[in-house]
PDB file of N, CA and C in Angstrom:
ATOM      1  N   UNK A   1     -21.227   7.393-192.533  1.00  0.00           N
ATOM      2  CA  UNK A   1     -21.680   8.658-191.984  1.00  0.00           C
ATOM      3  C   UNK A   1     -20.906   9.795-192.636  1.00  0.00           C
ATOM      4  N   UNK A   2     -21.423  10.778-192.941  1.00  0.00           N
ATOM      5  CA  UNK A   2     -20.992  11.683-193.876  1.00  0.00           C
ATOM      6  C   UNK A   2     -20.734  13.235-192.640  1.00  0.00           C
ATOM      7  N   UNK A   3     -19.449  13.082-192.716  1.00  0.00           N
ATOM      8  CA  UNK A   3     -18.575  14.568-191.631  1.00  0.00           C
ATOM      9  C   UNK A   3     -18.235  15.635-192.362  1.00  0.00           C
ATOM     10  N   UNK A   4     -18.278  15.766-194.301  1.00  0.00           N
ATOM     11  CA  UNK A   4     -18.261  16.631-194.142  1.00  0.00           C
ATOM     12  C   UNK A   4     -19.336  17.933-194.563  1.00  0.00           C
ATOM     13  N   UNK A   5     -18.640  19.349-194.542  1.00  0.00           N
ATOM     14  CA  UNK A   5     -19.424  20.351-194.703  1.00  0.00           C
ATOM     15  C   UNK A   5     -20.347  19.984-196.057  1.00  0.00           C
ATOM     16  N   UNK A   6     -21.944  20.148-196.069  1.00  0.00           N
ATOM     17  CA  UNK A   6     -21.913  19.711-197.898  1.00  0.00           C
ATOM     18  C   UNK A   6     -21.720  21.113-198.392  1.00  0.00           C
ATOM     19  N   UNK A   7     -21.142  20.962-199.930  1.00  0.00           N
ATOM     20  CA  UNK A   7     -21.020  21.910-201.056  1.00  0.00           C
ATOM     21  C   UNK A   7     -22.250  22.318-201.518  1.00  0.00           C
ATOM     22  N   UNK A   8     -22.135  23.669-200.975  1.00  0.00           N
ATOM     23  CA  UNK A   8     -23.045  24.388-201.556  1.00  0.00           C
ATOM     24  C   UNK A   8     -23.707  24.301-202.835  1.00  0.00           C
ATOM     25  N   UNK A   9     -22.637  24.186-203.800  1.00  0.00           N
ATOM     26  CA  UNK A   9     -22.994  24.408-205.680  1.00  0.00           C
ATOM     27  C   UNK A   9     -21.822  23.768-205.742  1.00  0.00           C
ATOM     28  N   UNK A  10     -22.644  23.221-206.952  1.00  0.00           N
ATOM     29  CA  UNK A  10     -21.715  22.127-207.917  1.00  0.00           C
ATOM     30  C   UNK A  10     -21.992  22.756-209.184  1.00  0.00           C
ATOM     31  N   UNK A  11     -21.305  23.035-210.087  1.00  0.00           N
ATOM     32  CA  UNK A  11     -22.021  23.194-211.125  1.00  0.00           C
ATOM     33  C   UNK A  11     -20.971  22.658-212.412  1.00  0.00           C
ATOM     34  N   UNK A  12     -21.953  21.674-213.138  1.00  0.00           N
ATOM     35  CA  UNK A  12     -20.660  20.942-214.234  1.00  0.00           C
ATOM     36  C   UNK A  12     -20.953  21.878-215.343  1.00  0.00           C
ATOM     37  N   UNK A  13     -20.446  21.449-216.431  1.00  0.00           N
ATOM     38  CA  UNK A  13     -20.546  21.766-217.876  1.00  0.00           C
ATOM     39  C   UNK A  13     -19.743  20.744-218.601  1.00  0.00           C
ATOM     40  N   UNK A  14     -21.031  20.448-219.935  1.00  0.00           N
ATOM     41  CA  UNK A  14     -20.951  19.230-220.238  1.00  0.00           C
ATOM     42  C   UNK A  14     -21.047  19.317-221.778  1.00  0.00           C
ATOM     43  N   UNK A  15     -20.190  18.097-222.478  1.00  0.00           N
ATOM     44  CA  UNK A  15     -21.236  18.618-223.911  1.00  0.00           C
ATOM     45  C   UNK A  15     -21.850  17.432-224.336  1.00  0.00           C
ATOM     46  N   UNK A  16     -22.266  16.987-225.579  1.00  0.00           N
ATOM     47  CA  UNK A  16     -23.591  15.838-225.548  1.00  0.00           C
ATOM     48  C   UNK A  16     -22.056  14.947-226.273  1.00  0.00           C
ATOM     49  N   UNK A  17     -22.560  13.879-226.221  1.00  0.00           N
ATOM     50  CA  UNK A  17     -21.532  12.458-226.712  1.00  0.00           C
ATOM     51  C   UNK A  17     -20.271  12.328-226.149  1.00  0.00           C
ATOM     52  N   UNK A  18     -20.139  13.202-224.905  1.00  0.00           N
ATOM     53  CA  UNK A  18     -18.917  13.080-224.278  1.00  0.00           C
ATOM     54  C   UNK A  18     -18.892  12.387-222.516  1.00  0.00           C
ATOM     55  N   UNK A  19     -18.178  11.110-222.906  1.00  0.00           N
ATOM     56  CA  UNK A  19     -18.498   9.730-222.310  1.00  0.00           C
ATOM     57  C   UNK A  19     -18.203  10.295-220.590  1.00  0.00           C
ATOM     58  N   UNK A  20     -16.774  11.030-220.384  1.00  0.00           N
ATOM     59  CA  UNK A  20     -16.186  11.283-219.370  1.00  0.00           C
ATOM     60  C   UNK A  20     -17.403  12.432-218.902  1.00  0.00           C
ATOM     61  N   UNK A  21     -18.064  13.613-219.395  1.00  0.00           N
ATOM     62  CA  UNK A  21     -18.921  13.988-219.057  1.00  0.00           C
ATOM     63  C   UNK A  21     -20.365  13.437-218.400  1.00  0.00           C
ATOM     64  N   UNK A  22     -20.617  12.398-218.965  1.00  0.00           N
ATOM     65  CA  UNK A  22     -21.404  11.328-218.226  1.00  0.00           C
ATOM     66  C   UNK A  22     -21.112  10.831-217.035  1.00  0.00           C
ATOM     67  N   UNK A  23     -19.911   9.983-217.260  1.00  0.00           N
ATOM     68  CA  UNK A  23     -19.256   9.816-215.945  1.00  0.00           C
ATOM     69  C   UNK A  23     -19.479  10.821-214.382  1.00  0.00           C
ATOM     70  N   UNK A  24     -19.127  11.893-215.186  1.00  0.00           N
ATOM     71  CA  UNK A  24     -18.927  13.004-213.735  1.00  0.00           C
ATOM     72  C   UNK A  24     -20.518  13.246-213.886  1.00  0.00           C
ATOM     73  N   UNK A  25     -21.225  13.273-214.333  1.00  0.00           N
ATOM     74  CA  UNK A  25     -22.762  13.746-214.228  1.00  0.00           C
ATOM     75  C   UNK A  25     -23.250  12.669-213.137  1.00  0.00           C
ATOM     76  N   UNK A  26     -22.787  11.555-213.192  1.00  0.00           N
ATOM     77  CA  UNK A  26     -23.162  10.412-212.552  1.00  0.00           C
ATOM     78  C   UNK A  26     -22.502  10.165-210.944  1.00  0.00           C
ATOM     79  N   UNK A  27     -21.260  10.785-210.878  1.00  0.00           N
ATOM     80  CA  UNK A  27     -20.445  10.422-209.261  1.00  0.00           C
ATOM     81  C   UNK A  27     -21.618  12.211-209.136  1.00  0.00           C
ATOM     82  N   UNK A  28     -21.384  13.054-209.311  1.00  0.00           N
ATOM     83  CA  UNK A  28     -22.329  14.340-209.241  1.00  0.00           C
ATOM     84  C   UNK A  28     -23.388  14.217-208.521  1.00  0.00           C
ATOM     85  N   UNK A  29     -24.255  13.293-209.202  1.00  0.00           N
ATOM     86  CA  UNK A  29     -25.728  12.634-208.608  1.00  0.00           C
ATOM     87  C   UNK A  29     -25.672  12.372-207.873  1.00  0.00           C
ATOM     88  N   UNK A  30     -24.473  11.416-207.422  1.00  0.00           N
ATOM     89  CA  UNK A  30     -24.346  10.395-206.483  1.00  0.00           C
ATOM     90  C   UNK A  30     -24.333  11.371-205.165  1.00  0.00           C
ATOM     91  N   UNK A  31     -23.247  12.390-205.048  1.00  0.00           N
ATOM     92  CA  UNK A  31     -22.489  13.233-204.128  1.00  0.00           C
ATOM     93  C   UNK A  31     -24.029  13.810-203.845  1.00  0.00           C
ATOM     94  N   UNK A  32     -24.562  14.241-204.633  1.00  0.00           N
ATOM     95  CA  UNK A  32     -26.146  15.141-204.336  1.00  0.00           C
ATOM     96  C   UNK A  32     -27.128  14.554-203.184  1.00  0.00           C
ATOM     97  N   UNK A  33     -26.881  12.879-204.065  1.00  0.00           N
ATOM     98  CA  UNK A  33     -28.151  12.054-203.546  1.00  0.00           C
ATOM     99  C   UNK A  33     -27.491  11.759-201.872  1.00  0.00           C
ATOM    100  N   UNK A  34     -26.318  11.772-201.431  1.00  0.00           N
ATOM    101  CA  UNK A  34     -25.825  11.316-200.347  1.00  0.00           C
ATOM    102  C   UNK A  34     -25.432  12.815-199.376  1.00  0.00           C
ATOM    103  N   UNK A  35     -26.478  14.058-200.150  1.00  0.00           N
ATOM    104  CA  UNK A  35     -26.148  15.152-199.235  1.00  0.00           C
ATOM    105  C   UNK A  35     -24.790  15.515-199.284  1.00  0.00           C
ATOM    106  N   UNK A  36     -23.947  15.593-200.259  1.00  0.00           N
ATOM    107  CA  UNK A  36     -22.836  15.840-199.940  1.00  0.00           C
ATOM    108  C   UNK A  36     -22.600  17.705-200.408  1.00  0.00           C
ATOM    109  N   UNK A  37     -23.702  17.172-201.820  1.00  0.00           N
ATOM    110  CA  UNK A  37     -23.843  18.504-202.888  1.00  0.00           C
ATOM    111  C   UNK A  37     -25.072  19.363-202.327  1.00  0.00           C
ATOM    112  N   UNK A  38     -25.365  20.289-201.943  1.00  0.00           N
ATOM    113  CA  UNK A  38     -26.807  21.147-201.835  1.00  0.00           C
ATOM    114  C   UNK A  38     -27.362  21.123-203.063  1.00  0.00           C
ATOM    115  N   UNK A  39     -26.883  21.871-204.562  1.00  0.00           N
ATOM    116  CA  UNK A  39     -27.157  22.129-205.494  1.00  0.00           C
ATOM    117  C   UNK A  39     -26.593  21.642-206.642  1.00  0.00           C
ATOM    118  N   UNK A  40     -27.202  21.367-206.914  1.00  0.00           N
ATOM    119  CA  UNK A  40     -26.141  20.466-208.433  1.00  0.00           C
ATOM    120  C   UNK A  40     -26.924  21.312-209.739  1.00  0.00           C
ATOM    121  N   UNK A  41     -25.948  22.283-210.567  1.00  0.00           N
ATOM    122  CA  UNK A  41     -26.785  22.648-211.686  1.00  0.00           C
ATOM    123  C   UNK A  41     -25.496  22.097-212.947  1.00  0.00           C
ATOM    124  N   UNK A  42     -26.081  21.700-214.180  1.00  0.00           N
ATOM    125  CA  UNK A  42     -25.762  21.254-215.195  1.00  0.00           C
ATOM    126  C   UNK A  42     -25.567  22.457-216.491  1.00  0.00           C
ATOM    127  N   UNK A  43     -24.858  22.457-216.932  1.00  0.00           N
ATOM    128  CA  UNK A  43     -24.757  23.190-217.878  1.00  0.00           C
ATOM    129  C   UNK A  43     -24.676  22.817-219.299  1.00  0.00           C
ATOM    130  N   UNK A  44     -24.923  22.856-220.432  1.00  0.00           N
ATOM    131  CA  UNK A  44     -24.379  21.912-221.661  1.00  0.00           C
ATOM    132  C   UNK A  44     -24.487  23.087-222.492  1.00  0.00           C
ATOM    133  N   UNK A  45     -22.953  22.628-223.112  1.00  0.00           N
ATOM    134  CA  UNK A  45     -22.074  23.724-223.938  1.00  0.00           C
ATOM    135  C   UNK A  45     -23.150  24.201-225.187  1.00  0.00           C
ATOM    136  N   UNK A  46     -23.586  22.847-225.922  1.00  0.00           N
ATOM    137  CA  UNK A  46     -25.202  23.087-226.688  1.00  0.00           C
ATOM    138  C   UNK A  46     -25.687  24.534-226.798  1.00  0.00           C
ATOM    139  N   UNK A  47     -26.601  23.760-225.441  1.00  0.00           N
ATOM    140  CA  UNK A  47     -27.764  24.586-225.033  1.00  0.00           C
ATOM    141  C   UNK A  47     -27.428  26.120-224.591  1.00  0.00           C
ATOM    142  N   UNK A  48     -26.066  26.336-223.613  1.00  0.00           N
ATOM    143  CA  UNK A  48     -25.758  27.699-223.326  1.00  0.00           C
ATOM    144  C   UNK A  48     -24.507  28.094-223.436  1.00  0.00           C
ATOM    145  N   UNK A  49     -23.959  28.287-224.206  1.00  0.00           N
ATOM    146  CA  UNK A  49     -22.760  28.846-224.689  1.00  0.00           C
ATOM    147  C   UNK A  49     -22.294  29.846-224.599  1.00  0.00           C
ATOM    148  N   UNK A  50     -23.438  30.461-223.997  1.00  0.00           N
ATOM    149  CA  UNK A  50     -23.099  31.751-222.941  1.00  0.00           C
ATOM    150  C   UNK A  50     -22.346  32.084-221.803  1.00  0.00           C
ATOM    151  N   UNK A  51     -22.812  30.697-220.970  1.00  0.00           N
ATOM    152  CA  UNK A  51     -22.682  30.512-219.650  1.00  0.00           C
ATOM    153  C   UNK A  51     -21.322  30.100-219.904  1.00  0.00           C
ATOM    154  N   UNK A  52     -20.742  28.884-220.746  1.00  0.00           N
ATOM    155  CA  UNK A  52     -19.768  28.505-221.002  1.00  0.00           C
ATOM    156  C   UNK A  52     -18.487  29.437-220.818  1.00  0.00           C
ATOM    157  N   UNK A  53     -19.314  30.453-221.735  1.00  0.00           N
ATOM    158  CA  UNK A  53     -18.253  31.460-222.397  1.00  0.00           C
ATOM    159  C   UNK A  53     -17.982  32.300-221.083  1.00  0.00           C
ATOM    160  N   UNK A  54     -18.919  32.914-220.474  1.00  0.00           N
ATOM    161  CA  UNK A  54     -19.020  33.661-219.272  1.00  0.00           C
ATOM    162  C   UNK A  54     -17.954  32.952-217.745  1.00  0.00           C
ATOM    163  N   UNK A  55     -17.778  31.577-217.886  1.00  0.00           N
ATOM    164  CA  UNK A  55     -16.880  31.134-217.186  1.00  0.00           C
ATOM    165  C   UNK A  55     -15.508  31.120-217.597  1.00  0.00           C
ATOM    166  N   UNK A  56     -15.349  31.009-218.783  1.00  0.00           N
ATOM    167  CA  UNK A  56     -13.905  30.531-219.893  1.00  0.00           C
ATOM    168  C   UNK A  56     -13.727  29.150-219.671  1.00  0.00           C
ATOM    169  N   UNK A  57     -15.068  28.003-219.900  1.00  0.00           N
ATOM    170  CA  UNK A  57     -15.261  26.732-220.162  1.00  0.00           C
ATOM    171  C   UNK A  57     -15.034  26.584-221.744  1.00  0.00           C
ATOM    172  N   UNK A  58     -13.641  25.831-221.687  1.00  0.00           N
ATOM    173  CA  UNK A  58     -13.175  25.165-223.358  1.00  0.00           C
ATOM    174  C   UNK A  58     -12.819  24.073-223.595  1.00  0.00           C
ATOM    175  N   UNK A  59     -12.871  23.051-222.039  1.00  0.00           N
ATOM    176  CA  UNK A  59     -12.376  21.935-222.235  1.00  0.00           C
ATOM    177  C   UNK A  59     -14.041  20.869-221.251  1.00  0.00           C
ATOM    178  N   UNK A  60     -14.183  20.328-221.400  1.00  0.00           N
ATOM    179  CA  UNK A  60     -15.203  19.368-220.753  1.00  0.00           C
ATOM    180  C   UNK A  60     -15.010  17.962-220.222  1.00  0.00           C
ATOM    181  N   UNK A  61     -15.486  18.106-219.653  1.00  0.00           N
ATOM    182  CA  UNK A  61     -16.624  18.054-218.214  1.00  0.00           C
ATOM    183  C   UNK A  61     -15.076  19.065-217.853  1.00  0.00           C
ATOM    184  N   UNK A  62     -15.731  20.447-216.837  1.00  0.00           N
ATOM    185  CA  UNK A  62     -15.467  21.310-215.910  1.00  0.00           C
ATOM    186  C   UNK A  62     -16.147  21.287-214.821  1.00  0.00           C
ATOM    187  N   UNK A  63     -15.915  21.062-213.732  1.00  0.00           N
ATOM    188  CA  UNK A  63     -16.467  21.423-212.560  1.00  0.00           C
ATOM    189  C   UNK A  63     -16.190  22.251-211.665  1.00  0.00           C
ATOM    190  N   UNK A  64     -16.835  23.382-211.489  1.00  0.00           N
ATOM    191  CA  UNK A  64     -16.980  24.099-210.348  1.00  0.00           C
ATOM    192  C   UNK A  64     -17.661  24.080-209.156  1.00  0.00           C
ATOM    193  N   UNK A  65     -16.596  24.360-208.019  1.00  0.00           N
ATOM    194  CA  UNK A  65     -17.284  23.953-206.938  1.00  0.00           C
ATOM    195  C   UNK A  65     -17.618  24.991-205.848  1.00  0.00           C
ATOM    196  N   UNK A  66     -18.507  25.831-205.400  1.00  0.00           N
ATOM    197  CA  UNK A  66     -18.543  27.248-204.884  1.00  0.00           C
ATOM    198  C   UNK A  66     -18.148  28.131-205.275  1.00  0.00           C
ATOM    199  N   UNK A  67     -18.493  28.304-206.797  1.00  0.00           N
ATOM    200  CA  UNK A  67     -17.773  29.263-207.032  1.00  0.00           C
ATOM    201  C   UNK A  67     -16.819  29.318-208.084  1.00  0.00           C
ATOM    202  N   UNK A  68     -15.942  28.451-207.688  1.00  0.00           N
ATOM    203  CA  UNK A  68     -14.462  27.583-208.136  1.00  0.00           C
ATOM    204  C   UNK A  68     -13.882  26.659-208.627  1.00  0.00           C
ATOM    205  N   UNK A  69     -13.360  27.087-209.792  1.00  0.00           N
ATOM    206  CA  UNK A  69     -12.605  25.353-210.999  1.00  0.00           C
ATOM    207  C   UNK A  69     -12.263  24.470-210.158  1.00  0.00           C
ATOM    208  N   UNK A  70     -12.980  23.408-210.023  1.00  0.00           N
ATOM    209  CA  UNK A  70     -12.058  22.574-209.067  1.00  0.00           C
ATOM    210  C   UNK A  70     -11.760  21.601-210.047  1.00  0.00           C
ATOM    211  N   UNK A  71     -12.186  21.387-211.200  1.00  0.00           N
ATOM    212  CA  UNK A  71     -11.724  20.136-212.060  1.00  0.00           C
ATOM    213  C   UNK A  71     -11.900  20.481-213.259  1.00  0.00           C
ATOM    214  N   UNK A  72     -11.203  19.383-213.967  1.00  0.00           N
ATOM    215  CA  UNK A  72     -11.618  19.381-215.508  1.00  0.00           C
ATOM    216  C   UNK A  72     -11.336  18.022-215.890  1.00  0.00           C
ATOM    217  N   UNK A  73     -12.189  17.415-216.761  1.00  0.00           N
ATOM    218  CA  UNK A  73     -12.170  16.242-216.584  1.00  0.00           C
ATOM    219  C   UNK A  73     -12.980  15.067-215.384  1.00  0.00           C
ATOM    220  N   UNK A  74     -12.785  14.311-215.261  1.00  0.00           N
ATOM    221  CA  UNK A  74     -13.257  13.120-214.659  1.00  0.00           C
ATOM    222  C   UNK A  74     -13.105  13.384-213.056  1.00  0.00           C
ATOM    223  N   UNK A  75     -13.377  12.971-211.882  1.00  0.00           N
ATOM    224  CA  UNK A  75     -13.763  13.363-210.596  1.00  0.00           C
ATOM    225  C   UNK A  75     -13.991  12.266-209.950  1.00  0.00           C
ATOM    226  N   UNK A  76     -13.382  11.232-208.613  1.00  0.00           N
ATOM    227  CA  UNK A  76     -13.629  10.659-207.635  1.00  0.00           C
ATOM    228  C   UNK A  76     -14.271  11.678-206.747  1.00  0.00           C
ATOM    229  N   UNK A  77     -15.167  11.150-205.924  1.00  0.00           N
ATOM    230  CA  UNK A  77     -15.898  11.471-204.573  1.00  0.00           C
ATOM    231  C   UNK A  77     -14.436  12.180-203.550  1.00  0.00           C
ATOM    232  N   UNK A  78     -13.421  11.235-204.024  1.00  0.00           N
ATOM    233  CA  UNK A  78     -12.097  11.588-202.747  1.00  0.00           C
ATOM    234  C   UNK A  78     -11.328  12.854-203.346  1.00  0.00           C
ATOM    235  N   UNK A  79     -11.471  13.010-204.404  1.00  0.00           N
ATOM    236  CA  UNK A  79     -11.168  14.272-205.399  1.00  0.00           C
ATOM    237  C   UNK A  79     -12.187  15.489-204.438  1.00  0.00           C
ATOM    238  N   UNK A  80     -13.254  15.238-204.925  1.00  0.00           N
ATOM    239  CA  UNK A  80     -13.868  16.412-204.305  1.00  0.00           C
ATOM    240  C   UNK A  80     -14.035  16.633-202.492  1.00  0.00           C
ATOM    241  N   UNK A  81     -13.750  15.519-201.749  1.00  0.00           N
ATOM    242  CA  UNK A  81     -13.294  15.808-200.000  1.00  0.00           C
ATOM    243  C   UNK A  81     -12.086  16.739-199.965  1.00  0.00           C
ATOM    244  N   UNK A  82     -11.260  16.072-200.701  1.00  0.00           N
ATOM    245  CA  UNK A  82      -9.906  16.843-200.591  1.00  0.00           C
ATOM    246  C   UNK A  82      -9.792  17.875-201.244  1.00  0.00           C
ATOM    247  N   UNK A  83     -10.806  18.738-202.428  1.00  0.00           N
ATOM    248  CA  UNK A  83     -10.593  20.184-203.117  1.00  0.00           C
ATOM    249  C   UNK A  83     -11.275  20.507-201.940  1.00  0.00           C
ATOM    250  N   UNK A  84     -12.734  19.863-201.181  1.00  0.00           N
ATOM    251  CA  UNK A  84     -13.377  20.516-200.251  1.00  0.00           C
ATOM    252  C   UNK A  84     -12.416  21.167-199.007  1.00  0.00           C
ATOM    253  N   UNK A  85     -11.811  20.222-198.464  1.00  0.00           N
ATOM    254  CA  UNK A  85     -10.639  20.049-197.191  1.00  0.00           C
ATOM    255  C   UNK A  85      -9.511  21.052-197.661  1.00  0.00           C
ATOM    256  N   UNK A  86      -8.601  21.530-199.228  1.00  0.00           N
ATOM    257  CA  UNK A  86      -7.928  22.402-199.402  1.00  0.00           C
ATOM    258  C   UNK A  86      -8.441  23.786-198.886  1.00  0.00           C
ATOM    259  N   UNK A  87      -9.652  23.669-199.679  1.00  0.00           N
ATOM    260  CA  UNK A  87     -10.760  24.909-199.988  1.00  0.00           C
ATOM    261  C   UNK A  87     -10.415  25.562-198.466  1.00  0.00           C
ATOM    262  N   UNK A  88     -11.131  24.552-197.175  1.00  0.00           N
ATOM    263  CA  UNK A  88     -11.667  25.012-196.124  1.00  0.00           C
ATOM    264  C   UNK A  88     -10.254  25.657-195.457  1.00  0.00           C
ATOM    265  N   UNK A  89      -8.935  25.031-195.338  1.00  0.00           N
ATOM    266  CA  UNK A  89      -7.414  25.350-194.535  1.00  0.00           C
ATOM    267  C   UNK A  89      -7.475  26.910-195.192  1.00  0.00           C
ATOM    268  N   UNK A  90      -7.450  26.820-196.578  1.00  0.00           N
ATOM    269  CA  UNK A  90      -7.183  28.126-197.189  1.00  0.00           C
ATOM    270  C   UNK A  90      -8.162  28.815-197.035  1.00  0.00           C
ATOM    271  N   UNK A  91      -9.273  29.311-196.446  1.00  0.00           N
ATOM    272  CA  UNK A  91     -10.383  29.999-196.267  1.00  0.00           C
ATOM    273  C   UNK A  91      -9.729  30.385-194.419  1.00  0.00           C
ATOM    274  N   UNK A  92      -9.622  28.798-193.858  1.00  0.00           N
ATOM    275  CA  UNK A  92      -9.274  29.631-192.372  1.00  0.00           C
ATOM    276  C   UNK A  92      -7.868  30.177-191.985  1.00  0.00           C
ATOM    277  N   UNK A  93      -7.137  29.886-192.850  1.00  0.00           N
ATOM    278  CA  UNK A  93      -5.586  30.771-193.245  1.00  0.00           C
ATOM    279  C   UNK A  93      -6.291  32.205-193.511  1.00  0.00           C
ATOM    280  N   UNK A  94      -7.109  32.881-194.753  1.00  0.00           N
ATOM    281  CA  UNK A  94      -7.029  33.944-194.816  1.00  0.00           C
ATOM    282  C   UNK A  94      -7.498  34.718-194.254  1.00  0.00           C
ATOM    283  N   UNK A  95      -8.747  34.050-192.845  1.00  0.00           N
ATOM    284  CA  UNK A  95      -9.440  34.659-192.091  1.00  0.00           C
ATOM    285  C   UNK A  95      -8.267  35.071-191.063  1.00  0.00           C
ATOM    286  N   UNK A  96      -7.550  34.348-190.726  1.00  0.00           N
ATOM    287  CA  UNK A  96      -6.381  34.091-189.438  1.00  0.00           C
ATOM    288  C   UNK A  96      -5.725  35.791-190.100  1.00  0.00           C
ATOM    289  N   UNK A  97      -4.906  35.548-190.975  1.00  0.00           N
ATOM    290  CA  UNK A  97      -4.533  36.782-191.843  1.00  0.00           C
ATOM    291  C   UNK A  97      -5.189  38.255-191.881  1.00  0.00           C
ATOM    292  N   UNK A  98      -6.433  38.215-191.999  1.00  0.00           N
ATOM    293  CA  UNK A  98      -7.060  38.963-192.037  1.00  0.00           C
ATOM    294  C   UNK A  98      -7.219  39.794-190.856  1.00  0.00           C
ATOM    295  N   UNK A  99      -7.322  38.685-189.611  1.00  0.00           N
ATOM    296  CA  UNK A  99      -7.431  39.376-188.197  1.00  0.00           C
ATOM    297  C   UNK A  99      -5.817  39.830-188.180  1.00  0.00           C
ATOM    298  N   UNK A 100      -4.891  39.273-188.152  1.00  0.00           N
ATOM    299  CA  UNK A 100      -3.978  39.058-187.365  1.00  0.00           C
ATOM    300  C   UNK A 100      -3.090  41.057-188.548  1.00  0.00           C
ATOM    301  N   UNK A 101      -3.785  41.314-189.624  1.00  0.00           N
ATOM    302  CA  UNK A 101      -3.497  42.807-190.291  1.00  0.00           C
ATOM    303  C   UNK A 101      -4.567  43.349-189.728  1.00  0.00           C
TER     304      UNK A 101
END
């Protein structure tokens, strides 16, 4: 049974013949197909080198997760609970903060 919040956007960037990029394209799917991900968009350095550039993507597979670098390189499912679970403490820390100025 799946407790947590799902991630809004996932979004990798990938380039072609790069094995570890596969890899994460594949736990990616997985996280999508099990509702974990809302949106999963793909990027490949190739095709848009724009987008790449527009992030400051120079190393591959990158993943961003709302927004936010959460990786580079390769990715367990327990990788992304726990950037999720950092994400969320530090979101209700700065709200707490926010009221409390």
């Amino acid at each position: 049974m799946n407790t947590m919040k799902p991630i809004q956007e996932m979004v990798i960037f990938v380039e072609p013949d790069c094995v570890a990029c596969a890899r994460v394209l594949e736990a990616a799917t997985l996280l999508r197909q099990q509702g974990v991900v809302a949106r999963l968009i793909v990027i490949d350095r190739l095709r848009d080198p724009e987008s790449c550039a527009k992030y400051g993507v120079v190393i591959y597979p990158a993943v961003f997760i709302n927004g936010r670098l959460a990786f580079y390189g390769e990715f367990s499912p327990h990788d992304v609970k726990r950037f999720v679970k950092q994400e969320s403490v530090s979101l209700i820390h700065s709200q707490l903060l926010q009221e409390y100025l």
